[in-house]
C-alpha atoms as a PDB file:
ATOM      1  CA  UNK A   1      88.324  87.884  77.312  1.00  0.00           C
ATOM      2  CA  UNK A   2      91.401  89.356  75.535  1.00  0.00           C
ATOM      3  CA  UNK A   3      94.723  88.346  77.637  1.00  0.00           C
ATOM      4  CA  UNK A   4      97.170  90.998  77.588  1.00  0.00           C
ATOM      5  CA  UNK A   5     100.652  90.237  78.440  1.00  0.00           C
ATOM      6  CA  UNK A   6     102.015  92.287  81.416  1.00  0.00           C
ATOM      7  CA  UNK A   7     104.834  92.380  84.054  1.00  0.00           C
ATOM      8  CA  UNK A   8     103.277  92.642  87.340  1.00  0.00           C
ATOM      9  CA  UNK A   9     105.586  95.288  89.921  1.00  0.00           C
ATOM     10  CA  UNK A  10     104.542  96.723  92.905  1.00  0.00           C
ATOM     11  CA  UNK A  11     101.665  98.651  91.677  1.00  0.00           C
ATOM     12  CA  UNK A  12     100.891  97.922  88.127  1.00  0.00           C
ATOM     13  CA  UNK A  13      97.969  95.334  89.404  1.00  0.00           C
ATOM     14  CA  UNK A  14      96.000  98.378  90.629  1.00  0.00           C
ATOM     15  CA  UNK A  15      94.067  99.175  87.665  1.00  0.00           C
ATOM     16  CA  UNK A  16      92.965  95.175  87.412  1.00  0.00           C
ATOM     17  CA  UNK A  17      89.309  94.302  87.667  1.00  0.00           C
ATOM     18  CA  UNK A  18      88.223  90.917  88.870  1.00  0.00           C
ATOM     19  CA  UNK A  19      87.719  88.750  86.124  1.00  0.00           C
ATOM     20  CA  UNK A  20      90.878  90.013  84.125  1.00  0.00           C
ATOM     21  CA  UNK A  21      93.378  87.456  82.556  1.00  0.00           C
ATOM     22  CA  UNK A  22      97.043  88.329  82.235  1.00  0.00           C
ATOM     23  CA  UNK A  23     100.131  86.589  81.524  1.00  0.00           C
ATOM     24  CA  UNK A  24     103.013  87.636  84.565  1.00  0.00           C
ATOM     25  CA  UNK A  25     106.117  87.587  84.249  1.00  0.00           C
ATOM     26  CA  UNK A  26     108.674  87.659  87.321  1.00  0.00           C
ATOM     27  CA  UNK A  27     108.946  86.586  90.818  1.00  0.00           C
ATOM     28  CA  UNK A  28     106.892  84.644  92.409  1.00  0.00           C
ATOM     29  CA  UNK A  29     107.609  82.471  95.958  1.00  0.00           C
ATOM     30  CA  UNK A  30     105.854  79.297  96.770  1.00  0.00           C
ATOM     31  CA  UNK A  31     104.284  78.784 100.361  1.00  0.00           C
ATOM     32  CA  UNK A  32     101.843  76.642 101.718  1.00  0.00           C
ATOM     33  CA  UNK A  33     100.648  76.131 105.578  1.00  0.00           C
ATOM     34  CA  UNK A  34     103.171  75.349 107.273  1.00  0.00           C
ATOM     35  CA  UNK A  35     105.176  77.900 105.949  1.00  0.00           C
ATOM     36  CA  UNK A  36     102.659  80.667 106.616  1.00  0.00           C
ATOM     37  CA  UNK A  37     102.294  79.763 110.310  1.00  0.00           C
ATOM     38  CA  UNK A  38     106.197  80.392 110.612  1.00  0.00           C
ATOM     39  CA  UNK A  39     106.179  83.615 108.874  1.00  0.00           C
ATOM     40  CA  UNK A  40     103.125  84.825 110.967  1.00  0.00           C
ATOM     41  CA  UNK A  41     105.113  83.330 114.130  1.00  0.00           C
ATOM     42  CA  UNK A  42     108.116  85.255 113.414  1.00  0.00           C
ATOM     43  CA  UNK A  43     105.932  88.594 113.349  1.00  0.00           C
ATOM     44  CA  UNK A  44     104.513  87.855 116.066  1.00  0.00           C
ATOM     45  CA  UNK A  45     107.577  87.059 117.966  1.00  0.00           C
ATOM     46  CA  UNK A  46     109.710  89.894 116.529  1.00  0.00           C
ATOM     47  CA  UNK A  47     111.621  87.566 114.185  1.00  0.00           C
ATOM     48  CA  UNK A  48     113.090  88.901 111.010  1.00  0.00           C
ATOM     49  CA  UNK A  49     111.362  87.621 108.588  1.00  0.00           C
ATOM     50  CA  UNK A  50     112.537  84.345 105.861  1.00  0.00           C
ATOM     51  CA  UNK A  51     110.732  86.576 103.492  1.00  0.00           C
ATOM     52  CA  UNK A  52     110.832  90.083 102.515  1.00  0.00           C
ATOM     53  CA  UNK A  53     107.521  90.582 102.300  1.00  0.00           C
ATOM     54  CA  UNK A  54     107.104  94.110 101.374  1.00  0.00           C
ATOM     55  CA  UNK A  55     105.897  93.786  97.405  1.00  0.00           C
ATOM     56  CA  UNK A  56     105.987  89.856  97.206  1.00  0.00           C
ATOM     57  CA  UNK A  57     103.740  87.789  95.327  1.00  0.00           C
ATOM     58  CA  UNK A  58     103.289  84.234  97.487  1.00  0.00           C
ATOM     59  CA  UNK A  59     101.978  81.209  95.137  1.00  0.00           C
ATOM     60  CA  UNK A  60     100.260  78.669  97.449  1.00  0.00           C
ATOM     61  CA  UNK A  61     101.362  75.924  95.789  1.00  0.00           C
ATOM     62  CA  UNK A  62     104.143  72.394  96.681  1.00  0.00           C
ATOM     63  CA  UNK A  63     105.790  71.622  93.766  1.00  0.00           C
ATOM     64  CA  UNK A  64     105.681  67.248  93.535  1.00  0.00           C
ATOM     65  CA  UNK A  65     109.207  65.984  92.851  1.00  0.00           C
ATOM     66  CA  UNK A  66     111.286  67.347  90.180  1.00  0.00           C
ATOM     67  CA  UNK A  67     112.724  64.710  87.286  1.00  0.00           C
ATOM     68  CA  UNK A  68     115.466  64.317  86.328  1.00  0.00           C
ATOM     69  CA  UNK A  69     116.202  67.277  83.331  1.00  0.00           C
ATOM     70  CA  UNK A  70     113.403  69.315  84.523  1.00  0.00           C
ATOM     71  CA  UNK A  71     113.594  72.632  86.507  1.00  0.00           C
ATOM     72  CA  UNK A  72     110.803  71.893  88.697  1.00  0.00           C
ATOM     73  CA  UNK A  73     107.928  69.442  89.002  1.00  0.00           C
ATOM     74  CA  UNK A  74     104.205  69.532  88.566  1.00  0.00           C
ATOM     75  CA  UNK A  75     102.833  72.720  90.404  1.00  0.00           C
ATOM     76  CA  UNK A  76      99.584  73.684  90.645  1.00  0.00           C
ATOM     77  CA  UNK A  77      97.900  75.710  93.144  1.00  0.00           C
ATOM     78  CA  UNK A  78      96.584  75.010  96.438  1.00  0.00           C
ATOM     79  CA  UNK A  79      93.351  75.777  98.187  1.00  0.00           C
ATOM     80  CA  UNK A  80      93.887  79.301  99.192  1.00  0.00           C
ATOM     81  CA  UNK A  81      90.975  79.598 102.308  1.00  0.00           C
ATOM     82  CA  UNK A  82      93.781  77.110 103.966  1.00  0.00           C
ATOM     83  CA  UNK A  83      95.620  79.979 104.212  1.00  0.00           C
ATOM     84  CA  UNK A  84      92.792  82.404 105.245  1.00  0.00           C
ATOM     85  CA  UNK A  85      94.107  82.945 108.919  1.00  0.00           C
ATOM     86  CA  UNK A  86      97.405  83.684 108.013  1.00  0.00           C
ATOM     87  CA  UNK A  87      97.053  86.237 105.431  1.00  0.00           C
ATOM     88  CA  UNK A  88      95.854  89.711 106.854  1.00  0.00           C
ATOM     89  CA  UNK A  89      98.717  89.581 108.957  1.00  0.00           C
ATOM     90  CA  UNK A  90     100.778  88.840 106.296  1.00  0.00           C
ATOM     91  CA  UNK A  91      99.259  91.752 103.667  1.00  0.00           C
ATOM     92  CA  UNK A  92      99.626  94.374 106.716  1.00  0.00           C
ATOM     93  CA  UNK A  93     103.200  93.627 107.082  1.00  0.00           C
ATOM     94  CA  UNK A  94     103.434  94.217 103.160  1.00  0.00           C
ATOM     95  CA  UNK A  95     102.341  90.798 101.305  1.00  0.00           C
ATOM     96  CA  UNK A  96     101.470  92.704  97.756  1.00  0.00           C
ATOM     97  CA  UNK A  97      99.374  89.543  96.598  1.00  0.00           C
ATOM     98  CA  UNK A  98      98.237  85.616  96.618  1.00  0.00           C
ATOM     99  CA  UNK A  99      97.742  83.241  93.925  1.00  0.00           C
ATOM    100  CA  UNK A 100      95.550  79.652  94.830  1.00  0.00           C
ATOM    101  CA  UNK A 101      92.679  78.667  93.937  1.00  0.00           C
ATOM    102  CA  UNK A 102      88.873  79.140  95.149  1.00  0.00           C
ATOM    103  CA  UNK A 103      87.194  81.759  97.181  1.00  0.00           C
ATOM    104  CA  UNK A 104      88.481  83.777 100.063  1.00  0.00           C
ATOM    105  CA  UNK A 105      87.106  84.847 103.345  1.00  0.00           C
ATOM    106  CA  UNK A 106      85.590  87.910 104.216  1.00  0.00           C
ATOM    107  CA  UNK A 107      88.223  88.894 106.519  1.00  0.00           C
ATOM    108  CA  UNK A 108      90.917  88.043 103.514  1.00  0.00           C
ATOM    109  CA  UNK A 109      88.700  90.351 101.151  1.00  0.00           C
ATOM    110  CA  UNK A 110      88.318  93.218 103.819  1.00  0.00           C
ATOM    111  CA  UNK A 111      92.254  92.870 104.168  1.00  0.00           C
ATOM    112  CA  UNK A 112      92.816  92.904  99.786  1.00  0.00           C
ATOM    113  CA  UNK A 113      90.842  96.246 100.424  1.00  0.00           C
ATOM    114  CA  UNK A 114      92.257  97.689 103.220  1.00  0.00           C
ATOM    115  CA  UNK A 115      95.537  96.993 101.988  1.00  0.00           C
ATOM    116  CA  UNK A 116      95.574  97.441  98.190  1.00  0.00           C
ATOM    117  CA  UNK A 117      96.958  93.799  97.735  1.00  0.00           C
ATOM    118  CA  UNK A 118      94.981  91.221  94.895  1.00  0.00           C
ATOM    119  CA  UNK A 119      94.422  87.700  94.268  1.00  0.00           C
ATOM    120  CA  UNK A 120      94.749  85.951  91.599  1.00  0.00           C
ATOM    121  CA  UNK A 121      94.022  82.009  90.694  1.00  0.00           C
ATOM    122  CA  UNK A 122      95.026  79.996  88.549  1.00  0.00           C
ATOM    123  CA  UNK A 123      94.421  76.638  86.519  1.00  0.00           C
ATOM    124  CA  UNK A 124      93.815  73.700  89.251  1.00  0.00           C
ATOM    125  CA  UNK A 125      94.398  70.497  87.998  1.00  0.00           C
ATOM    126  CA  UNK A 126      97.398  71.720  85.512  1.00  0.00           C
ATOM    127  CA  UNK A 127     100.276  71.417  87.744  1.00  0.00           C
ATOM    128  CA  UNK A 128     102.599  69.908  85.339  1.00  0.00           C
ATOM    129  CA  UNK A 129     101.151  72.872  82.496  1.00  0.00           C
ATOM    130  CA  UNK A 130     102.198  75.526  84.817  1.00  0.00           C
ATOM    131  CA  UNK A 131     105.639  74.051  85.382  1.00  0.00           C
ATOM    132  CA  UNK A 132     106.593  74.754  81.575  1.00  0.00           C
ATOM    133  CA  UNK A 133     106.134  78.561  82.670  1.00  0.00           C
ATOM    134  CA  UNK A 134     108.619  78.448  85.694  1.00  0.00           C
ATOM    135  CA  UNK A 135     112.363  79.814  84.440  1.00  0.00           C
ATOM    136  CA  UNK A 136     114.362  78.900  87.700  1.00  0.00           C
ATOM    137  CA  UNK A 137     113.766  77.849  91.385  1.00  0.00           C
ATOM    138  CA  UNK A 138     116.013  78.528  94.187  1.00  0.00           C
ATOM    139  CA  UNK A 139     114.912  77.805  97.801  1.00  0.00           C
ATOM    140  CA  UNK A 140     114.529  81.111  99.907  1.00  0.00           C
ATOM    141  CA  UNK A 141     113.692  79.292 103.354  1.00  0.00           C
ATOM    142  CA  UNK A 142     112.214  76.478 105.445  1.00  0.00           C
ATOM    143  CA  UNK A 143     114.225  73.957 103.593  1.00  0.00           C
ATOM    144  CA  UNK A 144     112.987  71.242 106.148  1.00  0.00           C
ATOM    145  CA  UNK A 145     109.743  71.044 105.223  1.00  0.00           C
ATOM    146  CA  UNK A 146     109.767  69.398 102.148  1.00  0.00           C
ATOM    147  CA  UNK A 147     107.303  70.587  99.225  1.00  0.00           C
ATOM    148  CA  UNK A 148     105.906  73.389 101.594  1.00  0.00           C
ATOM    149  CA  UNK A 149     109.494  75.028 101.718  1.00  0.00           C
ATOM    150  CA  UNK A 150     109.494  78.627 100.566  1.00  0.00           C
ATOM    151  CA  UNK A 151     110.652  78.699  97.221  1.00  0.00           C
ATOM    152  CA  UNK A 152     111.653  81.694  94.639  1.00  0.00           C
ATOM    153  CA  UNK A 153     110.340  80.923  90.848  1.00  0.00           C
ATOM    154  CA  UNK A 154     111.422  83.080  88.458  1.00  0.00           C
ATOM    155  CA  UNK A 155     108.461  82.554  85.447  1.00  0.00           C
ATOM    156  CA  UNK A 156     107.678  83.659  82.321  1.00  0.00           C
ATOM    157  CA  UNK A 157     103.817  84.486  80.328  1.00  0.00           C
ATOM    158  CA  UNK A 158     102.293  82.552  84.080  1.00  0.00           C
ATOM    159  CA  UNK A 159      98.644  82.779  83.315  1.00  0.00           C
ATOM    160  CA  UNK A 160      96.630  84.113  86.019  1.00  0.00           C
ATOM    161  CA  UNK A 161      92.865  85.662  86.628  1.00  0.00           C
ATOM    162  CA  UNK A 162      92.137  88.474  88.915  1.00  0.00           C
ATOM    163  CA  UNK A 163      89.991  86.790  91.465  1.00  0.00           C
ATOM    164  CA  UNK A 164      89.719  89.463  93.828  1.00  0.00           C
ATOM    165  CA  UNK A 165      90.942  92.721  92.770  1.00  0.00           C
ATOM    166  CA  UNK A 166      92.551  95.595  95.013  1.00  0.00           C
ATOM    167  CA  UNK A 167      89.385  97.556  95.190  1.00  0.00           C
ATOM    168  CA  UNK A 168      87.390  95.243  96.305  1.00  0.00           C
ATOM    169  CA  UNK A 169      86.134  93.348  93.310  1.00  0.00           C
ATOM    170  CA  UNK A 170      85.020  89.728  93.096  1.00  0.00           C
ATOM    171  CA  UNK A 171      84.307  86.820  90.789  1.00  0.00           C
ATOM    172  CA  UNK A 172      83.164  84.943  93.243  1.00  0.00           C
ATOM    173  CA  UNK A 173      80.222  87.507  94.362  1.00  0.00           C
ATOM    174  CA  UNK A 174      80.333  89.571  97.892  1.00  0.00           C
ATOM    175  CA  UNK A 175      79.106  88.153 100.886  1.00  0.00           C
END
């Protein structure tokens, strides 16, 4: 399948089908589990959030150690169904989309649906590949947890598939 090189914003993704392969370009934030059980706390405790979430794009994903001379280490994605009872909180209160690896739920595909969001994955076992397309980090929260901090990439051509596109739209099959 032909990749075509696009910026992802808040609603260019729409016309993506599952299966699609693009290159993205811009912001991306890194989160894992612990990090998703303290944004879901703060909702639920009326907390302003460490993340705007309105629009973002979270990459579950823990960078390893970064070397000396290098903007980031090896970071490939994590199993996203980790992060399964987290997330339909998270794309009601405005997540625009995930990026992991492997299948989701049904209640995470019902909530891509419901709320126009997407998944994408991306190459497992190519963490220190997908580090070449990461620009800049900064850390946006949760500093204290290590690897599974919240952190802001800024990438460049990151190569992603449409796993599970806004209307509903699988690779994996339906359920």
């Amino acid at each position: 399948m032909k990749k075509n090189k696009i910026v992802l914003r808040l609603d260019d993704f729409r016309h993506l089908k599952a299966g699609a392969e693009i290159y993205f370009s811009g912001t991306l934030y890194t989160a894992r589990d612990q990090a998703h059980k303290r944004l879901v706390d703060e909702i639920k405790n009326n907390k302003p959030l460490a993340l705007e979430l309105p629009g973002a794009l979270i990459y579950y994903c823990g960078p390893t150690r970064t070397l000396k001379g290098k903007i980031i280490g090896a970071c490939g994605p994590t199993t996203s169904a980790r992060m399964d009872a987290f997330t339909p909180l998270l794309l009601a209160k405005g997540l625009r989309g995930m990026i992991g690896k492997g299948d989701r739920s049904k209640a995470v595909k019902e909530a891509i649906k419901k709320y126009k969001g997407i998944y994408f994955v991306t190459y497992a076992g190519c963490g220190a590949l997908l580090s070449k397309y990461v620009k800049s980090v900064k850390t946006v929260a949760y500093g204290d947890l290590g690897p599974e901090k919240i952190l802001k990439l800024e990438v460049e051509n990151f190569p992603l598939i449409v796993a599970i596109d806004s209307n509903g739209g699988c690779i994996y099959g339906q359920d």
